[in-house]
N, C-alpha and C. Protein backbone atom coordinates (compact mmCIF):
# COMPACT_ATOMS: atom_id res chain seq x y z
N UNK A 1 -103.49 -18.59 370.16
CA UNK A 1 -102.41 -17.61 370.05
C UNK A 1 -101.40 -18.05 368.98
N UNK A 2 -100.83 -19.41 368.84
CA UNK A 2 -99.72 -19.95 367.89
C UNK A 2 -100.11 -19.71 366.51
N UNK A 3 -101.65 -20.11 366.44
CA UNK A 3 -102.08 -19.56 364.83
C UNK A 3 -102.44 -18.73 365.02
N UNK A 4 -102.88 -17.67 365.29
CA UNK A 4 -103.27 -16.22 364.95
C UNK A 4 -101.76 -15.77 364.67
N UNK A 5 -100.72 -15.99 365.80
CA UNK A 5 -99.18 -15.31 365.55
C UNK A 5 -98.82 -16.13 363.97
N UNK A 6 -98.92 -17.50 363.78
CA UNK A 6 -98.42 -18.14 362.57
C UNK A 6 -99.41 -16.91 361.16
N UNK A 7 -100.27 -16.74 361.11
CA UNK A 7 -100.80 -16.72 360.38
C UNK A 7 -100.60 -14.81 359.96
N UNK A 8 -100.19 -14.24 361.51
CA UNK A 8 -99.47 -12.67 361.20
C UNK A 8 -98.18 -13.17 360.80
N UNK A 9 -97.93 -13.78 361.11
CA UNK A 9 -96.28 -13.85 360.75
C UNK A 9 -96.01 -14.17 359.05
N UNK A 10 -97.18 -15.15 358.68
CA UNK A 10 -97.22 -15.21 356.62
C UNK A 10 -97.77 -14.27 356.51
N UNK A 11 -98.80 -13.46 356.88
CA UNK A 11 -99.22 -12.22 355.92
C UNK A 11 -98.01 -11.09 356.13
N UNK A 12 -97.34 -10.98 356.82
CA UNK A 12 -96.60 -10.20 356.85
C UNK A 12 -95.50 -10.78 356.21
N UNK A 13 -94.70 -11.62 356.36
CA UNK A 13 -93.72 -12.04 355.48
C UNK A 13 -94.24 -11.62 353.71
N UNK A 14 -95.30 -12.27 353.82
CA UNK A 14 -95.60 -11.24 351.84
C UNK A 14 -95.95 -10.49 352.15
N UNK A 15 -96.37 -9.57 352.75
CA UNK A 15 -96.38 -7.93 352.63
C UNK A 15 -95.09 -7.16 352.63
N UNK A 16 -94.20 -7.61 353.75
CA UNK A 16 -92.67 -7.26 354.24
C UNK A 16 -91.96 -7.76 352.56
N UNK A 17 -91.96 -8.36 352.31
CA UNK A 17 -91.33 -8.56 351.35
C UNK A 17 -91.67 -9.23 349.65
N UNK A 18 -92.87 -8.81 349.38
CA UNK A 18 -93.58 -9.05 347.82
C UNK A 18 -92.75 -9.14 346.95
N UNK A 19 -91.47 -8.18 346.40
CA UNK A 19 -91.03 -8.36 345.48
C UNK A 19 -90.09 -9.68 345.25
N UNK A 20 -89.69 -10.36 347.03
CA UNK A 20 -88.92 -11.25 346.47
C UNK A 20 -89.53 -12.28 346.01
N UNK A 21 -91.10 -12.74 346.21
CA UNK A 21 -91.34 -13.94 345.78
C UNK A 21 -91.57 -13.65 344.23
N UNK A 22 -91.53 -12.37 343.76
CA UNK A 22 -91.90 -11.98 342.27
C UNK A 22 -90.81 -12.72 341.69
N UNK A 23 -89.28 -11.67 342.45
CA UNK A 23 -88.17 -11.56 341.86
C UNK A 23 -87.10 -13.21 341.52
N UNK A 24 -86.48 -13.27 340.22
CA UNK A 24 -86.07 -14.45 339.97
C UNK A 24 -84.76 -14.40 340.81
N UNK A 25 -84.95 -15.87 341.70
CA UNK A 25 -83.53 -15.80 341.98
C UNK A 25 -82.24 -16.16 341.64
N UNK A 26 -80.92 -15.15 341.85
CA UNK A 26 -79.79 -14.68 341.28
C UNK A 26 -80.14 -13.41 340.26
């Protein structure tokens, strides 16, 4: 259960949010 949840929890973190790892920060 801990890795199946760990492992939804990174694909979704880059899905939920793609542009920020694009985007430069500031």
């Amino acid at each position: 259960m801990a890795a199946g949840d760990t492992t939804i929890t990174m694909i979704g973190n880059l899905v939920d949010d793609p542009e920020l790892r694009f985007t430069p920060s500031g």
